[in-house]
N, C-alpha and C. Protein backbone atom coordinates (compact mmCIF):
# COMPACT_ATOMS: atom_id res chain seq x y z
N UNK A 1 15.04 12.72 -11.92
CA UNK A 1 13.80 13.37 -12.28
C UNK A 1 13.57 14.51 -11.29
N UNK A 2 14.02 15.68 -11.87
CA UNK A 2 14.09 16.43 -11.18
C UNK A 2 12.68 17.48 -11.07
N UNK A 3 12.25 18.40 -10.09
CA UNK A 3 10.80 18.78 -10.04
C UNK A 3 10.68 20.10 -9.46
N UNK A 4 10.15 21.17 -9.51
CA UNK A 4 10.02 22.42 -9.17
C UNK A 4 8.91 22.37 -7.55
N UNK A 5 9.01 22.89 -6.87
CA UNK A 5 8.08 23.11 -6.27
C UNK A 5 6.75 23.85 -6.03
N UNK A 6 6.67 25.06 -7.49
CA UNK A 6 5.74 25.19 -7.97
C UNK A 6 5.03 24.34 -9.01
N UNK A 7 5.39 23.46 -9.91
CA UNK A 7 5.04 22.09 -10.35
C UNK A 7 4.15 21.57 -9.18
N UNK A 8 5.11 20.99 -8.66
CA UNK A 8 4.01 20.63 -7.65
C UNK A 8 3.01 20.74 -6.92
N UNK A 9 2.58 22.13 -6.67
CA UNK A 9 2.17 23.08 -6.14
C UNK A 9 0.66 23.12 -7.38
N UNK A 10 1.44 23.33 -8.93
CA UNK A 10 -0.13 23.52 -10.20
C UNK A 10 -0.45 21.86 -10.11
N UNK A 11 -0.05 21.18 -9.65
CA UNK A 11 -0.52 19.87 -9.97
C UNK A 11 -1.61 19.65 -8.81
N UNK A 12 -1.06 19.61 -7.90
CA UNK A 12 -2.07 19.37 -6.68
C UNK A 12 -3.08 20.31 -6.76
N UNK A 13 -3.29 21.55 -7.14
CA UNK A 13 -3.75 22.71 -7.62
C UNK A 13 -5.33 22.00 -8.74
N UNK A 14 -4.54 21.25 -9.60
CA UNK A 14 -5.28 21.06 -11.02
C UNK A 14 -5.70 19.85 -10.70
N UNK A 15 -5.79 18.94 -9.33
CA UNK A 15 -5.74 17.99 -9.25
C UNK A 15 -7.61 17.26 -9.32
N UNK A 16 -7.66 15.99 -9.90
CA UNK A 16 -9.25 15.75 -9.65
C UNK A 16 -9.05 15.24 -8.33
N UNK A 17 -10.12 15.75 -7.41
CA UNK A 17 -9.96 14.69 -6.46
C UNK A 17 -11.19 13.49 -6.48
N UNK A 18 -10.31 12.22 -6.32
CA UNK A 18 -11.35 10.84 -6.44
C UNK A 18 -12.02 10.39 -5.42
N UNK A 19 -11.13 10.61 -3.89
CA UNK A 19 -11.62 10.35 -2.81
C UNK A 19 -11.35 11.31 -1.89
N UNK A 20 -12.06 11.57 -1.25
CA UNK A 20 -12.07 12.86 -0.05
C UNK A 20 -11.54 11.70 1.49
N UNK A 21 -10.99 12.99 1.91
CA UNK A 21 -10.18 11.83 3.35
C UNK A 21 -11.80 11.35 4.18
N UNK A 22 -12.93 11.14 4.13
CA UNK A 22 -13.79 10.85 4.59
C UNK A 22 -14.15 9.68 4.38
N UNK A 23 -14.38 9.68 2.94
CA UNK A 23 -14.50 8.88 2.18
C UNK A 23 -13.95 7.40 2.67
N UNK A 24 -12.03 8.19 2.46
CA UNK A 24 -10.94 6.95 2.99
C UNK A 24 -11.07 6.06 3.92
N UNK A 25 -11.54 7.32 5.08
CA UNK A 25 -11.70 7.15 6.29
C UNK A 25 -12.66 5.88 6.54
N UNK A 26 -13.87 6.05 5.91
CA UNK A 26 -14.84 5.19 6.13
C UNK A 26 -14.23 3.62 5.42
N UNK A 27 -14.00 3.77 4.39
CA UNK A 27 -13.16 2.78 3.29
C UNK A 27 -12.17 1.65 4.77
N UNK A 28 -11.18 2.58 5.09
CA UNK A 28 -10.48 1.89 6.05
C UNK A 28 -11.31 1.54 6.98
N UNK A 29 -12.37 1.92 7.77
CA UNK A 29 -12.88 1.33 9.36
C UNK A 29 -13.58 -0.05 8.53
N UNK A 30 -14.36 0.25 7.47
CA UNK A 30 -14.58 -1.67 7.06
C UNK A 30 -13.76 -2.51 6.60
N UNK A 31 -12.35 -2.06 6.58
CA UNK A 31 -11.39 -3.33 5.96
C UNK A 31 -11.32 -3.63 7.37
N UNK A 32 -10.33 -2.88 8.25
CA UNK A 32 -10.40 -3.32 9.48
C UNK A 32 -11.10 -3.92 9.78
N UNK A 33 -12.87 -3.75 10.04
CA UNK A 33 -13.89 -5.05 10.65
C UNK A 33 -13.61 -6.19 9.80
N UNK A 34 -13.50 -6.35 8.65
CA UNK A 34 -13.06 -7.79 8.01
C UNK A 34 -11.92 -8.00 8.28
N UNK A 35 -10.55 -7.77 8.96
CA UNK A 35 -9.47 -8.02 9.23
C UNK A 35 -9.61 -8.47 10.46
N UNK A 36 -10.40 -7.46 11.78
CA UNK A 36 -10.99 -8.19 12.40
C UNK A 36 -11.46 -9.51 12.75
N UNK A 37 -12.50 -9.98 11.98
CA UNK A 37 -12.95 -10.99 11.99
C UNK A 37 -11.81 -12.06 11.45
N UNK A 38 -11.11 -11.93 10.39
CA UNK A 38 -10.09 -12.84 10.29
C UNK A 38 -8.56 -13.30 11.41
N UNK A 39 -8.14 -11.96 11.86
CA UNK A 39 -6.93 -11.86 12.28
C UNK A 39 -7.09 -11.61 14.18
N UNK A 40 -7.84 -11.57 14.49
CA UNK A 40 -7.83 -10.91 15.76
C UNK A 40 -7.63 -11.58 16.66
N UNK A 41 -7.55 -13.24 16.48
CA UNK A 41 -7.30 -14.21 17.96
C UNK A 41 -6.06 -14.54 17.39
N UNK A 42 -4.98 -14.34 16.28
CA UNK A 42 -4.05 -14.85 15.72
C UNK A 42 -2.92 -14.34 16.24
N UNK A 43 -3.12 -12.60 16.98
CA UNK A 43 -1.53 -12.65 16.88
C UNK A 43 -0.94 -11.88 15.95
N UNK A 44 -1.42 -10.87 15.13
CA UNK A 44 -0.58 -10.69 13.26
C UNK A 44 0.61 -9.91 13.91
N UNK A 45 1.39 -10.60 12.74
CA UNK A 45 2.75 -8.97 12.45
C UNK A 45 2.21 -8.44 11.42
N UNK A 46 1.70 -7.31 11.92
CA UNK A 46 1.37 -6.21 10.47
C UNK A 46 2.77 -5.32 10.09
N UNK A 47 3.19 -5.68 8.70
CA UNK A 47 4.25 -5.30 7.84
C UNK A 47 3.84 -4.23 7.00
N UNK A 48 4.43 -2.70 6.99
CA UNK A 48 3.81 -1.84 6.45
C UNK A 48 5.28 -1.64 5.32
N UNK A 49 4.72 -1.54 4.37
CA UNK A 49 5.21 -1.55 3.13
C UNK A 49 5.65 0.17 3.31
N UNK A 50 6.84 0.32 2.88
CA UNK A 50 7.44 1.96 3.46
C UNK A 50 7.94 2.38 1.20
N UNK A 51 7.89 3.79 1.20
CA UNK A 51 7.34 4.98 1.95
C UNK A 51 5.54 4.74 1.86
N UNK A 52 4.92 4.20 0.65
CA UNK A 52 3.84 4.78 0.30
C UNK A 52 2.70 3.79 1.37
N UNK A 53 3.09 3.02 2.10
CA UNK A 53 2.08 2.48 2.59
C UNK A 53 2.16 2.51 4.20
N UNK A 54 2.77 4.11 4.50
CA UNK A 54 3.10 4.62 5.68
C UNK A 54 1.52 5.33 6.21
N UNK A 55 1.03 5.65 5.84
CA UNK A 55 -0.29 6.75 6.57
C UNK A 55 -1.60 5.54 6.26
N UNK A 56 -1.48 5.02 5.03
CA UNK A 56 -2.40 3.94 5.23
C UNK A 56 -2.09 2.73 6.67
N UNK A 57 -1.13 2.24 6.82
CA UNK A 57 -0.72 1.82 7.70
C UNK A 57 -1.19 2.13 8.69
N UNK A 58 -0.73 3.12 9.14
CA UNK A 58 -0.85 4.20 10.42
C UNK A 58 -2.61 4.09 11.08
N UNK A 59 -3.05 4.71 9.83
CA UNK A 59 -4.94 5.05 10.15
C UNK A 59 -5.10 3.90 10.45
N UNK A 60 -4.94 2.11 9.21
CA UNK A 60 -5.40 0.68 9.64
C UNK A 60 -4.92 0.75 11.29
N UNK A 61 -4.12 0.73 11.14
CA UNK A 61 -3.45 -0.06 12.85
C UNK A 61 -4.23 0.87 13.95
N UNK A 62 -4.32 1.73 13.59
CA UNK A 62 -5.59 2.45 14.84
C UNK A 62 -7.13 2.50 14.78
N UNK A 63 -7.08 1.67 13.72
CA UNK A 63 -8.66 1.31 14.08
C UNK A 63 -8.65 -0.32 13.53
N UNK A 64 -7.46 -1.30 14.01
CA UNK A 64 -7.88 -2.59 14.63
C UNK A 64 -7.73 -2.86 16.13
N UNK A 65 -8.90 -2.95 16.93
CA UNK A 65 -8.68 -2.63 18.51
C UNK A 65 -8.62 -4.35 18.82
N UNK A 66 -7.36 -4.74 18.41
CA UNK A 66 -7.06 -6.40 18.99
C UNK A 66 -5.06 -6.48 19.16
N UNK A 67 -4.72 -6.86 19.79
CA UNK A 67 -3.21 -7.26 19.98
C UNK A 67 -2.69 -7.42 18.88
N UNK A 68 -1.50 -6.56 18.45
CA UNK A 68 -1.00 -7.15 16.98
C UNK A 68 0.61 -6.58 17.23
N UNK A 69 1.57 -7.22 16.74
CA UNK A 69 2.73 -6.56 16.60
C UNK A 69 3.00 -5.94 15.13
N UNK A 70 3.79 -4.58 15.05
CA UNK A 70 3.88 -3.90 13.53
C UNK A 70 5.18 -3.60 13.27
N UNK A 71 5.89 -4.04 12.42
CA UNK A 71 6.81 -3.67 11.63
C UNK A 71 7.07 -2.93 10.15
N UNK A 72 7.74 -2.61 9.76
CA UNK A 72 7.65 -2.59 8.35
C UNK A 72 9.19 -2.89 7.69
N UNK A 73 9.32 -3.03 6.08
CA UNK A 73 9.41 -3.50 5.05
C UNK A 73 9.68 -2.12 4.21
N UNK A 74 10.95 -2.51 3.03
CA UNK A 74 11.40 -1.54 2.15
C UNK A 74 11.69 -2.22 1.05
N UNK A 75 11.20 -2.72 0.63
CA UNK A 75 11.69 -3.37 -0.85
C UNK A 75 11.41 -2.26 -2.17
N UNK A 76 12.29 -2.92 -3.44
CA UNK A 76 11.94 -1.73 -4.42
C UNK A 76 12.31 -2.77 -5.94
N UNK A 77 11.90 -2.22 -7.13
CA UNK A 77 12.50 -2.90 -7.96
C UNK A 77 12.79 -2.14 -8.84
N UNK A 78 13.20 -1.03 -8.16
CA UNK A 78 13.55 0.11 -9.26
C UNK A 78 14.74 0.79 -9.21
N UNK A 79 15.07 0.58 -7.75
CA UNK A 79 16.10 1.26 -7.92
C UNK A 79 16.78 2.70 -8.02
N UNK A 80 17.76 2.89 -8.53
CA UNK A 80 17.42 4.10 -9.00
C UNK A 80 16.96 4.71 -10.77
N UNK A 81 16.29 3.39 -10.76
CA UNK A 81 15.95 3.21 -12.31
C UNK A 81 14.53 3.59 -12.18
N UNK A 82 13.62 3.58 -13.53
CA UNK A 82 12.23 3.95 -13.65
C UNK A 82 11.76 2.15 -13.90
N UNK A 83 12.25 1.32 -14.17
CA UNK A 83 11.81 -0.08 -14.11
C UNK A 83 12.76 -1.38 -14.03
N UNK A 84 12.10 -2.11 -13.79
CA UNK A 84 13.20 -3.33 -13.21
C UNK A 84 12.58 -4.29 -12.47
N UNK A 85 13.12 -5.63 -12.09
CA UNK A 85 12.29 -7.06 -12.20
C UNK A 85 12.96 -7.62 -10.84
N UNK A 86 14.06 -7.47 -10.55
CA UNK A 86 14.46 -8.19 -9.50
C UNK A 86 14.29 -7.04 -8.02
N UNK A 87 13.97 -8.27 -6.85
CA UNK A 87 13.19 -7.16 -5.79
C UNK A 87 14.65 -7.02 -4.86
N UNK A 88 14.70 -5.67 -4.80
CA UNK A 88 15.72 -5.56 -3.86
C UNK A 88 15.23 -4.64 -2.30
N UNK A 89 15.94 -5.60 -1.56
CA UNK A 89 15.44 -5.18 -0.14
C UNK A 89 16.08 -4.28 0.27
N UNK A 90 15.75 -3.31 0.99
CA UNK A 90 16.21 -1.89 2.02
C UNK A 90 16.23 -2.22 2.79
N UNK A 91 14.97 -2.46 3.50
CA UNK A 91 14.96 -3.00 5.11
C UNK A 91 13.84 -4.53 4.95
N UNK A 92 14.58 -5.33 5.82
CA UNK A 92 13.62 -6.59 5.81
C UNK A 92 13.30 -6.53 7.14
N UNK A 93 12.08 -7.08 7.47
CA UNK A 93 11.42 -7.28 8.96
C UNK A 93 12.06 -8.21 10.10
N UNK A 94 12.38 -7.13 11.18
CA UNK A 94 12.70 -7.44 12.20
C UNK A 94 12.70 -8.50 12.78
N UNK A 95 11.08 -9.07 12.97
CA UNK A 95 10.58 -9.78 13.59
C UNK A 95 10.68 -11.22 12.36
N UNK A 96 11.04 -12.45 13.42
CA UNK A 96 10.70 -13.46 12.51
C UNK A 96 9.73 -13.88 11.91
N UNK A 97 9.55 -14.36 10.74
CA UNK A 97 7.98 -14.29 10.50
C UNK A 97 7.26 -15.77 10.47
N UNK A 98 8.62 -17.30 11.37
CA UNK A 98 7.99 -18.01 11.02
C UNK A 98 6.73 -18.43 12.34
N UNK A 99 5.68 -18.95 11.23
CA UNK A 99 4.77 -19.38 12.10
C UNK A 99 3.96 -18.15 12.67
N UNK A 100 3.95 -17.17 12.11
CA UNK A 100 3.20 -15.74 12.15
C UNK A 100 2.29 -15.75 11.34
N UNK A 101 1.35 -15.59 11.60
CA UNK A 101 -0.15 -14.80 10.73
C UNK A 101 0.00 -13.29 10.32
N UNK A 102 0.61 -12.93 8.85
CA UNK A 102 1.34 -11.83 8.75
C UNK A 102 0.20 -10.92 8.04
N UNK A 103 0.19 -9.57 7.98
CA UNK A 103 -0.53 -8.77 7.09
C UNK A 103 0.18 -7.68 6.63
N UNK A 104 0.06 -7.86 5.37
CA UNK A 104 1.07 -6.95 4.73
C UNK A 104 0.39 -5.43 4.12
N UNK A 105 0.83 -4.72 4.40
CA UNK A 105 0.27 -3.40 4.28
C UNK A 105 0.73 -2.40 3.26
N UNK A 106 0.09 -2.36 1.97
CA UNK A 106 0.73 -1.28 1.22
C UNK A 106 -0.22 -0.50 0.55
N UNK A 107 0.20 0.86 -0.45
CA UNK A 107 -0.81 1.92 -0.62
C UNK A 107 -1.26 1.39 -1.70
N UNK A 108 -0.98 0.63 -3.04
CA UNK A 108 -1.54 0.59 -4.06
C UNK A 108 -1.12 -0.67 -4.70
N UNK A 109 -2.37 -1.17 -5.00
CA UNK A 109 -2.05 -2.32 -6.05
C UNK A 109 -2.67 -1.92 -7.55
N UNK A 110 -0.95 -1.71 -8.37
CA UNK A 110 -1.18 -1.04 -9.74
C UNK A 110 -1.08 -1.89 -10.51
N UNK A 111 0.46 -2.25 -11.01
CA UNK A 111 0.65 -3.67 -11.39
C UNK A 111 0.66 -5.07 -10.82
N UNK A 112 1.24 -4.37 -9.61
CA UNK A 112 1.70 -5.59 -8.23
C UNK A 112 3.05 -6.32 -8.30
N UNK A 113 3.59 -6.09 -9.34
CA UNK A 113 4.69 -6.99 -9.25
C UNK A 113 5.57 -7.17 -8.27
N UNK A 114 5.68 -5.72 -7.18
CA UNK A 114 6.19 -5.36 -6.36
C UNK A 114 5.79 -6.51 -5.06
N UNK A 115 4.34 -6.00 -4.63
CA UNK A 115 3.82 -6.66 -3.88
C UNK A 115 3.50 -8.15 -4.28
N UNK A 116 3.85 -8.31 -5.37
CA UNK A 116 3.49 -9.94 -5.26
C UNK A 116 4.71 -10.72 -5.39
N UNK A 117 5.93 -10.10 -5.45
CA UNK A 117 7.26 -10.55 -5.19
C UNK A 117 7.49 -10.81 -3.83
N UNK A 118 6.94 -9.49 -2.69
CA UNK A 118 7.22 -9.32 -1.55
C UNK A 118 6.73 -10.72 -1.13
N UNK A 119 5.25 -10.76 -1.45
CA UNK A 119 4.50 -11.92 -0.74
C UNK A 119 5.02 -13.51 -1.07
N UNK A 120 5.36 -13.76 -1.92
CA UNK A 120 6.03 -15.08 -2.78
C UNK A 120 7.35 -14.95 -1.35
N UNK A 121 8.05 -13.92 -1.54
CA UNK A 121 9.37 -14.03 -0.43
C UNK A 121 8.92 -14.52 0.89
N UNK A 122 8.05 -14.04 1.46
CA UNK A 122 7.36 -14.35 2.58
C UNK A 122 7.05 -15.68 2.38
N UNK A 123 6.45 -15.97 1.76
CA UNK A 123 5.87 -17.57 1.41
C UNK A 123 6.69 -18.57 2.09
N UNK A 124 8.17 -18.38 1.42
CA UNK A 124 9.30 -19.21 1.83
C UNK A 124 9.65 -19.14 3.14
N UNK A 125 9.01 -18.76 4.18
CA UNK A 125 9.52 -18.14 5.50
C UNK A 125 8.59 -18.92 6.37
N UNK A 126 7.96 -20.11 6.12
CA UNK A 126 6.96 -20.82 6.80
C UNK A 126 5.89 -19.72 7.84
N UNK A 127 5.18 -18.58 6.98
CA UNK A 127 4.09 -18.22 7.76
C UNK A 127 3.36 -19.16 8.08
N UNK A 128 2.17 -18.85 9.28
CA UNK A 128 1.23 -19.62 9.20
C UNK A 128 -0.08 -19.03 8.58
N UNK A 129 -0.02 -17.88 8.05
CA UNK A 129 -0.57 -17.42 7.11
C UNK A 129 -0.08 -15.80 6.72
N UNK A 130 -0.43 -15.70 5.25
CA UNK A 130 0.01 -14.25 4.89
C UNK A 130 -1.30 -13.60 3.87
N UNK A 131 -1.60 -12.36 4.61
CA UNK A 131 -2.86 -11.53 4.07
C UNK A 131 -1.98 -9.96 3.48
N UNK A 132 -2.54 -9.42 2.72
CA UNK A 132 -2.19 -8.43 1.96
C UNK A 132 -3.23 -7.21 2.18
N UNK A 133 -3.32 -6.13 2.92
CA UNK A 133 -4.22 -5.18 2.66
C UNK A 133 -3.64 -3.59 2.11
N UNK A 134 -4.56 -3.41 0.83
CA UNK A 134 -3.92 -2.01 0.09
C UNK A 134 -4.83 -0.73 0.24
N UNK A 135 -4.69 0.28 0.11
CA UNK A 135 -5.77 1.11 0.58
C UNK A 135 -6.42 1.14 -0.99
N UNK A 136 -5.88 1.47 -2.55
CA UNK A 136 -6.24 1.22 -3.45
C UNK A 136 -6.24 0.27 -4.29
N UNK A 137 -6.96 -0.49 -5.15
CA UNK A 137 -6.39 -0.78 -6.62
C UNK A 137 -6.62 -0.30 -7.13
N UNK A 138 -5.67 -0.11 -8.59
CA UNK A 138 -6.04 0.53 -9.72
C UNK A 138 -6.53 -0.31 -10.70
N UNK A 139 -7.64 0.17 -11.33
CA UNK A 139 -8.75 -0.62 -12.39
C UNK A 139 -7.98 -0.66 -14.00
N UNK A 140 -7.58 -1.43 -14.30
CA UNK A 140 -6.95 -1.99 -15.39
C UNK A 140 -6.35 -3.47 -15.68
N UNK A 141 -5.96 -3.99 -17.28
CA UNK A 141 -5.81 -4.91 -17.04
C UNK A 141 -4.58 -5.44 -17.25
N UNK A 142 -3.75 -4.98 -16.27
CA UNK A 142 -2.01 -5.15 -16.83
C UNK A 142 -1.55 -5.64 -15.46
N UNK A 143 -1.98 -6.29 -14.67
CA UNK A 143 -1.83 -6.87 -13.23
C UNK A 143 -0.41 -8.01 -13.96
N UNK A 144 0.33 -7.79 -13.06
CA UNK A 144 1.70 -8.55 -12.95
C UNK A 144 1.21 -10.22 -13.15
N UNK A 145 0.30 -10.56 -12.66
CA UNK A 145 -0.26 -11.77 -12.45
C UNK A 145 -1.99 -11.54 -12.80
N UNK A 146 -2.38 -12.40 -13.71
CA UNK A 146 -3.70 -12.47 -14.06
C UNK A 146 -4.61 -12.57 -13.11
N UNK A 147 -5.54 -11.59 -12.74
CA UNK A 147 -6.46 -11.79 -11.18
C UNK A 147 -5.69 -11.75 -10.02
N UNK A 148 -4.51 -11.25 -10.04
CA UNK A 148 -4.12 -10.99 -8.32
C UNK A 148 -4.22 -9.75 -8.04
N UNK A 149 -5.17 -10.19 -6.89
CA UNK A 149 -5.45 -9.18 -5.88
C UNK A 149 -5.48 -8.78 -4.46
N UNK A 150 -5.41 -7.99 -3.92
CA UNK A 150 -5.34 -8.07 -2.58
C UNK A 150 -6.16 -9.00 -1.49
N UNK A 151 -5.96 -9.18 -0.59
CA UNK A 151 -7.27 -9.63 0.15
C UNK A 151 -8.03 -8.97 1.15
N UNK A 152 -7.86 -7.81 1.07
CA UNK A 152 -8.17 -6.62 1.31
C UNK A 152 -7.97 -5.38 0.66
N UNK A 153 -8.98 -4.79 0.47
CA UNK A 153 -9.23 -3.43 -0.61
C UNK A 153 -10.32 -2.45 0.03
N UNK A 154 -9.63 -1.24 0.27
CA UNK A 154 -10.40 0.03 0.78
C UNK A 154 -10.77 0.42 -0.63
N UNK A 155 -10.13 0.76 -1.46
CA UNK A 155 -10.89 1.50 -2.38
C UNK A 155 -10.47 1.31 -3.91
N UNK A 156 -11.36 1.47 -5.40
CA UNK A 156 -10.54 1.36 -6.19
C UNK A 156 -10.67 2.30 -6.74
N UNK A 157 -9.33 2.40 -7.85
CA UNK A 157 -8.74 4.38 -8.41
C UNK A 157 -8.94 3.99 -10.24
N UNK A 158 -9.23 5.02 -10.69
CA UNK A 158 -9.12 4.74 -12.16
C UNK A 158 -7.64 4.68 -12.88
N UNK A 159 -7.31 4.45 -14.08
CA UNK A 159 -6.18 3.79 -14.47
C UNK A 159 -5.74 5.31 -14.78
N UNK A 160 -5.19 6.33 -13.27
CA UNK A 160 -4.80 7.38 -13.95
C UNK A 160 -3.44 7.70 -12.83
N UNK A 161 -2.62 8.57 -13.21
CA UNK A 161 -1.42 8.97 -12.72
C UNK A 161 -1.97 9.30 -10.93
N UNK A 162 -1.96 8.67 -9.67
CA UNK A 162 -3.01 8.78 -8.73
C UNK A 162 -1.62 9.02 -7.29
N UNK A 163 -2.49 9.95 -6.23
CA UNK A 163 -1.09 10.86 -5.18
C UNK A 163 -1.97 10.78 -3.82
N UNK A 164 -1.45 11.32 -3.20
CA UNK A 164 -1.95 11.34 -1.80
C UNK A 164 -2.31 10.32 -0.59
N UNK A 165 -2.11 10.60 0.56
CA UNK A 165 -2.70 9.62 1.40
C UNK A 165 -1.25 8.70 1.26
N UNK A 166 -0.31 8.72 1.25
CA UNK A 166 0.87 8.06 1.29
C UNK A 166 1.09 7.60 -0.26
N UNK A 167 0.69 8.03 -1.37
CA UNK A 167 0.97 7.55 -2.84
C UNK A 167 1.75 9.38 -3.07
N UNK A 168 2.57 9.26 -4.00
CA UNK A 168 3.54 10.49 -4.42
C UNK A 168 3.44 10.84 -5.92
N UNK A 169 3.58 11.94 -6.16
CA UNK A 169 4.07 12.36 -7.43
C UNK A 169 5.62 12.84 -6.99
N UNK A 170 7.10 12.60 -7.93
CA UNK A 170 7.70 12.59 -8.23
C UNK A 170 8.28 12.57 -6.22
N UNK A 171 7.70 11.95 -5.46
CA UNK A 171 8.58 11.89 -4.69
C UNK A 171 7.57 13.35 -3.29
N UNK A 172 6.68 14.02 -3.92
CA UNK A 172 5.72 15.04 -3.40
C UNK A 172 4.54 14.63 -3.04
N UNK A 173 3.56 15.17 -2.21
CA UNK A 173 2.14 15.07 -1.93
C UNK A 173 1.37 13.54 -1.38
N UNK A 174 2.76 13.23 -0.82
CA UNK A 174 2.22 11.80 0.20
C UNK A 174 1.55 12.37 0.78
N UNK A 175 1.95 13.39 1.62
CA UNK A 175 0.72 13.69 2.39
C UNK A 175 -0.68 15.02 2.55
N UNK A 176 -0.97 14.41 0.84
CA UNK A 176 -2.15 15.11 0.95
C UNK A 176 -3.66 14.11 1.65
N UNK A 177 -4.45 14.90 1.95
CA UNK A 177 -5.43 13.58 2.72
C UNK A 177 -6.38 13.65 2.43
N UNK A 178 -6.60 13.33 0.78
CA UNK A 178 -7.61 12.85 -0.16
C UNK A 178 -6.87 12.05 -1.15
N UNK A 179 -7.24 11.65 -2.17
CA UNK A 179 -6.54 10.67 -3.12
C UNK A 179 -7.15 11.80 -4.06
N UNK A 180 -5.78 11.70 -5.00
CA UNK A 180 -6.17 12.56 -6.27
C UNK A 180 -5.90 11.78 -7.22
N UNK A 181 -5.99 12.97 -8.58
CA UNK A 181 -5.15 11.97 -10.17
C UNK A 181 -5.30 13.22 -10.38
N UNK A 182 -3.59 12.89 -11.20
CA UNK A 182 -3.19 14.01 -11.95
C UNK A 182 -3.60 14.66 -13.18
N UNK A 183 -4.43 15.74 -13.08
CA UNK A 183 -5.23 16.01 -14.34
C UNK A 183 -4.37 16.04 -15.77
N UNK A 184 -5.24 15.32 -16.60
CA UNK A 184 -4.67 15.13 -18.23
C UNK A 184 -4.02 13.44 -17.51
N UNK A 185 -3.47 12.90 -16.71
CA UNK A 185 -3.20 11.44 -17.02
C UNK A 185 -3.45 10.72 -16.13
């Protein structure tokens, strides 16, 4: 899927924006205080879900002011395909995770199948607990799993083609620092 860089360029251009990096900003400092309060005498390995849950990552981990170790995580189920069911790993986490209070860090919960494969894998790894925080969900009802959701949520996006802040169009505009949607979808 190949892409022009003026494409990219009228898109971000034509783009609605949903959340302004302020917005985000604020969004993230209260997940953190509730992560806070859960995670902060525990110890977490915070696991940042790579590429798109790289800058969300980044901002969380600097505004939880408690001891934590951070790694990240590359899984995909796509491949070099546009869809697909079995999760294949890139990079798996360093650090062992048994008996860790883990938090897993990614940009969007759309369908989830992704992230709720990741977390099921983890499962088997005797955490002593595993938390999930996304900077979005998207509002629709096609969730991989009926009612799964994060346990942490900065913000939610409408059911539209959505970029920035570590989310991409065709591979472009991770790092714009507002959340958009691509006008017309």
């Amino acid at each position: 899927m190949s892409v022009t860089v003026a494409e990219v360029d009228a898109i971000w251009r034509e783009a609605d924006c949903i959340w302004t990096e302020q917005q985000i900003d604020r969004a993230i400092e209260a997940v953190a205080q509730k992560i806070e309060v859960d995670l902060a005498d525990k110890n977490p390995l915070v696991l940042v879900v790579m590429k798109g849950g790289l800058m969300f990552g980044a901002r969380l981990m600097m505004s939880l002011r408690f001891p934590l170790e951070m790694d990240y995580i590359h899984a995909t189920r796509y491949g070099m395909e546009t869809s697909g069911s079995e999760l294949l790993w890139k990079v798996l986490p360093q650090h062992s995770l048994e008996g860790r209070h883990v938090l897993v860090v990614d940009d969007i919960l759309d369908e989830g199948q992704t992230l709720h494969k990741i977390l099921e894998s983890f499962k088997t790894q005797s955490v002593a607990s595993l938390h999930c925080a996304v900077l979005v969900d998207k509002v629709h009802d096609r969730k991989y799993e009926p009612g799964f959701k994060a346990d942490y949520t900065c913000l939610e996006v409408p059911d539209r083609f959505v970029f920035g802040y570590g989310m991409d169009y065709k591979g472009y505009l991770r790092n714009a620092d507002g959340i958009y949607a691509v006008k017309g979808l």
